[in-house]
Protein backbone atom coordinates (compact mmCIF):
# COMPACT_ATOMS: atom_id res chain seq x y z
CA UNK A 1 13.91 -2.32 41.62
CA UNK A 2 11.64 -4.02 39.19
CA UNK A 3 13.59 -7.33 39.34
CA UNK A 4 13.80 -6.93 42.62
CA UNK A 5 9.98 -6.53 43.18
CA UNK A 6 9.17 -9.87 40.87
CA UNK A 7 11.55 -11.95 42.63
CA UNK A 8 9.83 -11.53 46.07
CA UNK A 9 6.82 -11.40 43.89
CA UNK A 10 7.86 -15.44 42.89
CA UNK A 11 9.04 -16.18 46.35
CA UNK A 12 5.69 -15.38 47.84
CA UNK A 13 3.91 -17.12 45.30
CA UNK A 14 6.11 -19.95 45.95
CA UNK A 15 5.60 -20.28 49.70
CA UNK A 16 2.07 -20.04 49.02
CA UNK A 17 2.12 -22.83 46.65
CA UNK A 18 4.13 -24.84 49.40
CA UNK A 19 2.09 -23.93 52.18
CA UNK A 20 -0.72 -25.10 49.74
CA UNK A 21 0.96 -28.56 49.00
CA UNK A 22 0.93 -29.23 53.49
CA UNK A 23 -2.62 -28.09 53.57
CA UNK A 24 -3.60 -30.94 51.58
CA UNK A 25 -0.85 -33.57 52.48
CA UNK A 26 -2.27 -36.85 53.82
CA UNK A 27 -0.21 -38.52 56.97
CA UNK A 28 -0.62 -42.02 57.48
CA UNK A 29 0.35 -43.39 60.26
CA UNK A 30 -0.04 -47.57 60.42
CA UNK A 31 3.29 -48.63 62.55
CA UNK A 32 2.83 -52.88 62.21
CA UNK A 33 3.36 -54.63 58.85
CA UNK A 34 3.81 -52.76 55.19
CA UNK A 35 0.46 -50.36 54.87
CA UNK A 36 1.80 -47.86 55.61
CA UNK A 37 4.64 -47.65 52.86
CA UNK A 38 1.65 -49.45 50.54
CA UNK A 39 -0.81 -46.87 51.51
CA UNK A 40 1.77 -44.19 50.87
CA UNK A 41 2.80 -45.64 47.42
CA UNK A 42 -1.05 -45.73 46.24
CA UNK A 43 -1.73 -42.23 47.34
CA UNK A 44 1.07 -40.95 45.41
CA UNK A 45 0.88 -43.16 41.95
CA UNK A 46 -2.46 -40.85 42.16
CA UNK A 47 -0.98 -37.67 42.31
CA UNK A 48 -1.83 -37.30 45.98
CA UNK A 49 0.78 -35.78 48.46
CA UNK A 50 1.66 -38.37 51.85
CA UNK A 51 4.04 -38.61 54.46
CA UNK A 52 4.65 -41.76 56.45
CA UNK A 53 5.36 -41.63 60.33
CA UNK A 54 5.91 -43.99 62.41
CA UNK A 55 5.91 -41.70 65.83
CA UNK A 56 2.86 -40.31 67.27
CA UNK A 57 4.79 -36.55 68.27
CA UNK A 58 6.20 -36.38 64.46
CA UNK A 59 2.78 -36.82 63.13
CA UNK A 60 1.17 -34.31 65.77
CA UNK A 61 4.23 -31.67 65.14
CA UNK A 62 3.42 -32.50 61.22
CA UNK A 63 -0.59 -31.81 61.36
CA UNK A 64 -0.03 -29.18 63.99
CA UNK A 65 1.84 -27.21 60.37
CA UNK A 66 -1.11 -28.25 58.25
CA UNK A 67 -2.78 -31.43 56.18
CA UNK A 68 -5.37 -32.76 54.22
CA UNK A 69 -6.31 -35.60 56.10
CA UNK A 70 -4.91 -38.76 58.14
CA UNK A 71 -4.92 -41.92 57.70
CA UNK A 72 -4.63 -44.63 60.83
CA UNK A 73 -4.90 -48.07 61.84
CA UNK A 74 -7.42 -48.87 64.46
CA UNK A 75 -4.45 -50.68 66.40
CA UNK A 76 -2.42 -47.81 66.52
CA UNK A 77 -4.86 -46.27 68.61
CA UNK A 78 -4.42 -46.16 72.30
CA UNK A 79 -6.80 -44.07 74.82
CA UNK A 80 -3.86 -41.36 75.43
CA UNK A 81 -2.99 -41.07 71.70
CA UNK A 82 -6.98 -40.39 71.01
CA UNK A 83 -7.12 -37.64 74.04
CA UNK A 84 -3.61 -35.90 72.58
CA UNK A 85 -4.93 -36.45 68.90
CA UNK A 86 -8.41 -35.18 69.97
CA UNK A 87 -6.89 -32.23 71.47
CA UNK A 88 -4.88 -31.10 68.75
CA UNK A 89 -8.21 -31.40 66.03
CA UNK A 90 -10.50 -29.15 68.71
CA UNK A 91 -7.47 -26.77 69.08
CA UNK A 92 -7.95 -26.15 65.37
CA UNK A 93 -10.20 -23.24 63.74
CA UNK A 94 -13.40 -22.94 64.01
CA UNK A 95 -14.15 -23.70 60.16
CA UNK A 96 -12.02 -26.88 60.49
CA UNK A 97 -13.96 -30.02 60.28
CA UNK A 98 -10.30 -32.61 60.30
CA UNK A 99 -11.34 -36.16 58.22
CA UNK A 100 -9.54 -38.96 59.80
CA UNK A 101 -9.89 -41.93 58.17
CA UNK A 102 -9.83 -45.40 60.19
CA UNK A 103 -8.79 -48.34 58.97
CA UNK A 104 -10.38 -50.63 61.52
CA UNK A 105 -9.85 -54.75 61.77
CA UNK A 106 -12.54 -56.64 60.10
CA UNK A 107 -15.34 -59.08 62.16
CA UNK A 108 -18.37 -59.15 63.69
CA UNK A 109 -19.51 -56.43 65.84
CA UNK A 110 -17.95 -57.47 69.57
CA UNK A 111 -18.02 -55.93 73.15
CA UNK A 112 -13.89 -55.10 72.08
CA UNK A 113 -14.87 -53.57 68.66
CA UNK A 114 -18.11 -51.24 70.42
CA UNK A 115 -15.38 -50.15 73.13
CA UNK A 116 -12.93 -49.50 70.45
CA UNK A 117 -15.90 -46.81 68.40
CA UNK A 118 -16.91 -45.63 71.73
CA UNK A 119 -12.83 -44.41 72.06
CA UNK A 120 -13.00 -42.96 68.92
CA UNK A 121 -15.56 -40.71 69.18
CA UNK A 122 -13.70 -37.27 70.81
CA UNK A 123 -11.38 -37.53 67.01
CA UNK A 124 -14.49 -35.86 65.76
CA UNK A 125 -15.19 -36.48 62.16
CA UNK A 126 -14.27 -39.91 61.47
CA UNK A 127 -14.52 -42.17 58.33
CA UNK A 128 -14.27 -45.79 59.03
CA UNK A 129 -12.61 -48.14 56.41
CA UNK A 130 -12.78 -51.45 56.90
CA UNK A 131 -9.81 -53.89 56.28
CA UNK A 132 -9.02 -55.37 53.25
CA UNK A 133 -10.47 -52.31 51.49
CA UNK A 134 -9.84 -52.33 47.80
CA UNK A 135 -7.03 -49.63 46.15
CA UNK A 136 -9.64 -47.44 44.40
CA UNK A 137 -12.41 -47.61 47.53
CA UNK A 138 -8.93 -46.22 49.34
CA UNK A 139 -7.98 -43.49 46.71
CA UNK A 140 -12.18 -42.54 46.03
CA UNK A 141 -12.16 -41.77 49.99
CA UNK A 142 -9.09 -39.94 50.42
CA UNK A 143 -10.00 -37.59 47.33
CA UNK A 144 -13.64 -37.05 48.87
CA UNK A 145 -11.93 -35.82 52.29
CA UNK A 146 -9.64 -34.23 50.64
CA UNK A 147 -12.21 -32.09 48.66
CA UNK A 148 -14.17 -31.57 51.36
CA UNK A 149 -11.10 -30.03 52.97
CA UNK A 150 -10.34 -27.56 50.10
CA UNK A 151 -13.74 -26.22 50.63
CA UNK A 152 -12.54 -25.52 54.17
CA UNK A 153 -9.66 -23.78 53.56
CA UNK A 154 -11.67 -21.81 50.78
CA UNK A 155 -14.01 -21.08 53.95
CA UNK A 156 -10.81 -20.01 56.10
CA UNK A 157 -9.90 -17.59 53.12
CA UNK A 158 -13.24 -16.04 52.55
CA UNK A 159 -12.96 -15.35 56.60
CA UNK A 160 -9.60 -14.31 56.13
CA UNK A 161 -10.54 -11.73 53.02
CA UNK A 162 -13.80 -10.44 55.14
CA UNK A 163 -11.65 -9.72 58.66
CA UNK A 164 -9.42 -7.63 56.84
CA UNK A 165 -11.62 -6.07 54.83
CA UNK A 166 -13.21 -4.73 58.41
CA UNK A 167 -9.88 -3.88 59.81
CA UNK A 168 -10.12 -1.57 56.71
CA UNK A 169 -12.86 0.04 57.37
CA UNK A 170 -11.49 0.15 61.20
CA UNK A 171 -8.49 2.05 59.93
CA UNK A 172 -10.79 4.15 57.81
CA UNK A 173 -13.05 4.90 60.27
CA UNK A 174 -10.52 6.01 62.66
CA UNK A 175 -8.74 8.23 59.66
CA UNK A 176 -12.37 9.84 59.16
CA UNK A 177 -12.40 10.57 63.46
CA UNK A 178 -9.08 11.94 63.53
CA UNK A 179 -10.11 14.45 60.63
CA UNK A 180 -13.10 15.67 61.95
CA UNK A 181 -11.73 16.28 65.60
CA UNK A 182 -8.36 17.70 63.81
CA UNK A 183 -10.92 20.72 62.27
CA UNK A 184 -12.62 20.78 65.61
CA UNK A 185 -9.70 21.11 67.60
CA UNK A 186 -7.98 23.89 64.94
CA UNK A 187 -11.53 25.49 65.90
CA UNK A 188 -10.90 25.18 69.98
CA UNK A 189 -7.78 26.23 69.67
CA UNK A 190 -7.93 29.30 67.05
CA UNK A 191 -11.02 31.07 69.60
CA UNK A 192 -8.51 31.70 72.54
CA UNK A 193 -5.88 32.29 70.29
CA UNK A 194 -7.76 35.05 68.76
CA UNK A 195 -8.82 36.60 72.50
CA UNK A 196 -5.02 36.22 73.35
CA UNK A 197 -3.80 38.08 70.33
CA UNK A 198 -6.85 41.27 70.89
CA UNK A 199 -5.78 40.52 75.04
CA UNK A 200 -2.04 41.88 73.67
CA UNK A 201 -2.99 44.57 72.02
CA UNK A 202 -4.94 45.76 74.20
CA UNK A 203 -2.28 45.61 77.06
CA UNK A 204 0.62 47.39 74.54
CA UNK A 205 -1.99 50.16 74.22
CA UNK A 206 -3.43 50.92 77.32
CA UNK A 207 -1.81 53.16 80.13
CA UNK A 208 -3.22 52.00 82.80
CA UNK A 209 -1.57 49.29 84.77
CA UNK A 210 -5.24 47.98 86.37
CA UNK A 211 -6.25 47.71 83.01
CA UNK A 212 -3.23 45.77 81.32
CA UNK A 213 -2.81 43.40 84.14
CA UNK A 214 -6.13 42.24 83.72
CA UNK A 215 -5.89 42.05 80.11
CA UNK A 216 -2.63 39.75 81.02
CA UNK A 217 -4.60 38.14 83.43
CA UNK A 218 -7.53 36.81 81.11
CA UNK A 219 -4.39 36.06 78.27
CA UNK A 220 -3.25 33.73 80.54
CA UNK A 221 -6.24 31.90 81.81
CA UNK A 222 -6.89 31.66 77.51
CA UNK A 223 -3.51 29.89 76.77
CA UNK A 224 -4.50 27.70 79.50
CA UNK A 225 -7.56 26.64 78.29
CA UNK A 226 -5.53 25.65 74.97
CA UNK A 227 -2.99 23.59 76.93
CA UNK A 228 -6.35 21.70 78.07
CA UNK A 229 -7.57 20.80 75.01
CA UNK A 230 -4.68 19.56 74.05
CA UNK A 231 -3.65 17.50 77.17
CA UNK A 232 -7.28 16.65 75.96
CA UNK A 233 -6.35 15.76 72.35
CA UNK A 234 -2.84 13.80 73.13
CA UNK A 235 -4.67 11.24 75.46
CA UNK A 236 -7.79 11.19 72.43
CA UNK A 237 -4.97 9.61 70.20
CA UNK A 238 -2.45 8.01 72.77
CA UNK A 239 -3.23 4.08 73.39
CA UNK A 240 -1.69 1.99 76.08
CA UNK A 241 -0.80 -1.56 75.12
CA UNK A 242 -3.45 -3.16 77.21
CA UNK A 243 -6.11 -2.44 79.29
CA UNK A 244 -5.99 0.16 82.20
CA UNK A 245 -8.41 1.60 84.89
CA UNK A 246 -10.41 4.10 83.06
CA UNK A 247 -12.31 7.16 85.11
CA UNK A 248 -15.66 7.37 82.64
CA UNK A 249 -16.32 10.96 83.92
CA UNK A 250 -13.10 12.37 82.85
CA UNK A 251 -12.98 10.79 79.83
CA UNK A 252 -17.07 11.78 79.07
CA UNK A 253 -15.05 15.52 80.09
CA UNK A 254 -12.41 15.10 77.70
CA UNK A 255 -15.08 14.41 74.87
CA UNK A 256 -16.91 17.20 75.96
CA UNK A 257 -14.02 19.75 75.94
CA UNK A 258 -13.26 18.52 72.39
CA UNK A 259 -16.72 19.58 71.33
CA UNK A 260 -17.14 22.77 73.38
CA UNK A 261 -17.38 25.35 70.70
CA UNK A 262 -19.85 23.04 69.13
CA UNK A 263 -21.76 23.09 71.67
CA UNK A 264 -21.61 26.30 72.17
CA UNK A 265 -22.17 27.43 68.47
CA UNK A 266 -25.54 25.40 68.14
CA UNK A 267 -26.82 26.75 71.49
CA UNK A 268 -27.02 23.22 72.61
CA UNK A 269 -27.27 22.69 76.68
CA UNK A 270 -25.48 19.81 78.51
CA UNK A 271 -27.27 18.21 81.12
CA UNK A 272 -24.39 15.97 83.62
CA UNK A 273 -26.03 13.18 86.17
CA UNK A 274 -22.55 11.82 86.95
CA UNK A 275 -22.66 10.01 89.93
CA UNK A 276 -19.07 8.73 92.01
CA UNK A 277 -18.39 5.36 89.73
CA UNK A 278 -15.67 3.07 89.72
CA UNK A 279 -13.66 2.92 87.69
CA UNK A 280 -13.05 0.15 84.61
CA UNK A 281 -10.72 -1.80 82.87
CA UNK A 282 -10.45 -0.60 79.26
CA UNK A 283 -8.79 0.39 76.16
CA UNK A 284 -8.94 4.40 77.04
CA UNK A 285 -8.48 5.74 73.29
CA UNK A 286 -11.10 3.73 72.15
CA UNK A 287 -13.85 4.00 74.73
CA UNK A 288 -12.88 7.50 74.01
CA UNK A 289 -13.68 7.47 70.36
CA UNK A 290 -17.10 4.87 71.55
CA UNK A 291 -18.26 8.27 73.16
CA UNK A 292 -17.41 10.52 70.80
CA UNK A 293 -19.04 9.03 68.02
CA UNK A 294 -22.39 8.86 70.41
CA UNK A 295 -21.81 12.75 71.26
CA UNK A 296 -21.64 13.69 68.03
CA UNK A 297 -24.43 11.51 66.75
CA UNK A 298 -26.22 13.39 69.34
CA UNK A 299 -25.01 17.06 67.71
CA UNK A 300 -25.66 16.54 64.28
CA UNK A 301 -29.40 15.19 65.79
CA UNK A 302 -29.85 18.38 67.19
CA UNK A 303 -28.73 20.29 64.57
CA UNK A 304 -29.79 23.93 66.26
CA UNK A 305 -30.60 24.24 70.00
CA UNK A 306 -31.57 21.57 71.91
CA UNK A 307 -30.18 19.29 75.49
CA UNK A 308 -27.76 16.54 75.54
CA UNK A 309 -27.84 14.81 78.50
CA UNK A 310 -25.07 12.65 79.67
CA UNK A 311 -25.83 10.36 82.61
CA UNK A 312 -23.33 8.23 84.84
CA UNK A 313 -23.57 5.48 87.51
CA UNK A 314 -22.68 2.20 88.93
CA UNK A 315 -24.81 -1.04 88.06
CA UNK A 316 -25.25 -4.60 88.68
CA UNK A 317 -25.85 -6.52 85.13
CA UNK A 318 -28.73 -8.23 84.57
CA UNK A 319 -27.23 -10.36 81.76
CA UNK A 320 -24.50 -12.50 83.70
CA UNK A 321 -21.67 -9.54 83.42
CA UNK A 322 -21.50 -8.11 87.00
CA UNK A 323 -20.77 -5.53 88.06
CA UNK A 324 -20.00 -2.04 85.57
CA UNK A 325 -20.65 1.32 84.42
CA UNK A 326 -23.46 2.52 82.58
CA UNK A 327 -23.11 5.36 80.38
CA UNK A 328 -26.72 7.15 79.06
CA UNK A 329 -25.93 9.73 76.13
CA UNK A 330 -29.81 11.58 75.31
CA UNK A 331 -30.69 13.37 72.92
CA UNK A 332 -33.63 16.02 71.66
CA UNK A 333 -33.26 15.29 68.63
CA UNK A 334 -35.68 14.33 65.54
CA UNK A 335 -35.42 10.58 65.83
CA UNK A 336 -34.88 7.13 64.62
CA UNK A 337 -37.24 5.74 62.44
CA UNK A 338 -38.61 2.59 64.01
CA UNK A 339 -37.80 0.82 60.66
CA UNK A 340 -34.04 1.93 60.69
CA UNK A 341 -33.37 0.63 64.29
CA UNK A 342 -32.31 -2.66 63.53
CA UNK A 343 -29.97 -1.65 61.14
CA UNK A 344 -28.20 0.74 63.18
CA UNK A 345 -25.21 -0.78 63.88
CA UNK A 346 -24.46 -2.50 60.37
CA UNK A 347 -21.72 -1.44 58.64
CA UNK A 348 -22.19 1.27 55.79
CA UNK A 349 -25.98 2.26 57.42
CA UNK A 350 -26.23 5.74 57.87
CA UNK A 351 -29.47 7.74 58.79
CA UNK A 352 -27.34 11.06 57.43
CA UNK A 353 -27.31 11.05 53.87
CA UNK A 354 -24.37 11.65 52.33
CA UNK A 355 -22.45 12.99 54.76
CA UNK A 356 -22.31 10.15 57.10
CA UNK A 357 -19.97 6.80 56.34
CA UNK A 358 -22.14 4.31 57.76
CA UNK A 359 -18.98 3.02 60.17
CA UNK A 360 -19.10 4.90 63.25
CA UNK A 361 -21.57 3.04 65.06
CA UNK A 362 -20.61 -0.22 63.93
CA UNK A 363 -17.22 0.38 64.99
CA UNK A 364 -18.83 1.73 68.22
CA UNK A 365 -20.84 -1.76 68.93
CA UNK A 366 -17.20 -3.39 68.72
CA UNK A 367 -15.65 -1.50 70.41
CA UNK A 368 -18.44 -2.09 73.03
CA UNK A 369 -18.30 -5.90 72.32
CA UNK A 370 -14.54 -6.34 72.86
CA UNK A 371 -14.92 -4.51 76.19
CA UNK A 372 -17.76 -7.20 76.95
CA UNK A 373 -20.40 -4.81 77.54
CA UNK A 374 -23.71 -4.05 75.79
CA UNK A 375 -25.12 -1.48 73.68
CA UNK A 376 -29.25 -0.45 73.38
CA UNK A 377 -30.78 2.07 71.62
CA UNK A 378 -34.55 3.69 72.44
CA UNK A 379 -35.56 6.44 70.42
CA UNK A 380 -38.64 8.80 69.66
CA UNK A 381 -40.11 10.51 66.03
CA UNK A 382 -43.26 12.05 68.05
CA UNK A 383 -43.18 15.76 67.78
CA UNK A 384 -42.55 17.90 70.99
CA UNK A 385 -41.36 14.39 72.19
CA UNK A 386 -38.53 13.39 70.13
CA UNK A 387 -35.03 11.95 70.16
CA UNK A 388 -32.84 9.08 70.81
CA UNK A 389 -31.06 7.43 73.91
CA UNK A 390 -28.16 5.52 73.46
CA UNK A 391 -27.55 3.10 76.87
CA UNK A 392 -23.78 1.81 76.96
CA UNK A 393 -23.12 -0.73 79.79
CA UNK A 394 -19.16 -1.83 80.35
CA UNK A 395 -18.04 -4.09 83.42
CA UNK A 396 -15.46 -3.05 86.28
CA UNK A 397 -13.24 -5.51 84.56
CA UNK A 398 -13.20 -6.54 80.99
């Protein structure tokens, strides 16, 4: 197993190293006279990686895998090779910034020459090298793009390292959601459990048949309140591949069956102002977890007693996105800080001490952000007037 383990260890490192050596490969492409081979024999009596071409679609195919830098004659330009070339760099990354060096024909500036830099200018970031250009000018110019195109890919790896470091804390983050609705759903659950069980008993012992069918008749309409919560909890965790027309008011329901005996327990009253809306185009299971986050943000607010109000209804964006829903979870809470607002939605910033991870509203503002939509936040630290409104608008169509 071991041996097995440090061979794929050395093949990875391996295709690394080759994808490595293609990152910073130079293709030169000069198709009239020797430069080309002369070029290529220079580049490489320096240590420096090159390929030779003489057709435009086996250079293209060749970048399109990955290089350093190119190197071209101004002849070998022609106005559809610079639109296909030109394509190809702005199809690239954003932190790619291609060098192309030009070799272009010696002379006095002409009305030929200025059309010639004025086709040039869609390849982007272009280094012009006049002909005859001494070896070493060559070889000092190819090792500055080159190094300036390490620096790149040492950009594209730091991007790399930081996206999945979020899809981490993504993971994480929905790990730390599944737990806490797992002990709130053993919680739902084990309440009309409990009545069924006492419901039982009662009905083995009594001897009157008025009695025990009403006994069986308040068992059942128990059980069936469990089968809700989980219908509930299977479409909480259940993802479609795509998007799908989402009904906001049932799934604002489902979140607030989830959190019933919460609600309940903290003597906290819900307030509904849901309006007939249209549906949307979403991601169900994670508009679902957007809302729960913001409902229990609300709870722990409220700690004991209180109102959250949840408010529903159609609207025309004011910020170029159309039509949509906007969703209004209120709370009576004791308030944002006005210092702590602009942090809200940054990752690891938590107003809850240690028992908060810092990730849920971040990962609720992205969730809100892939769906298009917008997120605001007002909130209140008066006393007798305190609390926090969270205003979630999402288009008919994402």
């Amino acid at each position: 197993m071991l041996a097995i383990r440090e061979n794929n260890f050395r093949v990875e490192n391996q295709a690394q190293a080759n994808r490595r050596s293609e990152d910073l490969r130079v293709l030169v492409m000069a198709p009239t006279g020797r430069d080309a081979s002369l070029i290529c024999q220079l580049l490489r009596r320096e240590g420096i990686a090159c390929s030779e071409f003489d057709s435009w679609s086996c250079l293209l195919s060749n970048l399109r895998v990955g290089a350093g830098s190119i190197i071209i004659t101004e002849e070998a330009l022609t106005p559809d090779i610079v639109g296909t070339l030109s394509q190809v760099i702005r199809d690239q990354p954003t932190w790619s910034d291609f060098p192309v060096l030009l070799l272009t024909l010696a002379g006095a500036v002409t009305l030929s020459s200025l059309r010639r830099r004025e086709l040039q200018k869609p390849l982007g970031n272009v280094l012009l090298l006049e002909r005859p250009i001494r070896p070493e000018t060559l070889v000092s110019t190819v090792q500055s793009a080159l190094r300036a195109r390490k620096r790149q890919y040492q950009l594209r790896d730091q991007l790399q390292q930081q996206a999945e470091a979020e899809n981490a804390l993504r993971k994480s983050e929905k790990l730390a959601v599944a737990g806490r609705m797992a002990a709130s759903i053993a919680h739902e659950i084990n309440n009309p459990l409990e009545s069924v069980t006492n419901l039982i008993y009662l009905s083995s012992t009594s001897e009157r048949m008025a009695d025990i069918k009403t006994f069986l008749a308040t068992a059942e309409r128990e059980i069936a309140r469990v089968s809700a919560i989980t219908a509930h909890t299977l479409r909480f965790h259940r993802e479609p591949a795509g998007p799908v027309p989402v009904k906001v008011a049932e799934l604002l329901d489902s979140v607030l069956t989830l959190f019933h005996s919460r609600l309940c327990q903290a003597n906290i009253a819900v307030k509904k102002e849901c309006g007939t809306v249209t549906p949307i185009l979403g991601l169900e299971g994670e508009l679902r977890q957007l809302f729960a986050n913001l409902v229990g943000n609300a709870l722990d607010a409220m700690g004991k007693g209180g109102t959250l109000t949840l408010r529903l209804r159609n609207v025309v964006s004011n910020n170029g996105h159309g039509a949509g829903v906007r969703v209004t979870v209120a709370d009576t809470g004791h308030g944002i800080a006005p210092e702590m607002k602009p942090k809200l939605f940054e990752p690891f910033f938590t107003t809850k001490g240690q028992t908060g991870t810092g990730l849920g509203l971040w990962i609720s503002s992205e969730i809100v952000q892939k769906h298009k939509g917008s997120i605001r936040v007002r909130s209140s630290v008066r006393p007798q007037r305190s609390g926090t409104v969270f205003s979630v608008f999402l288009p008919a169509s994402s």
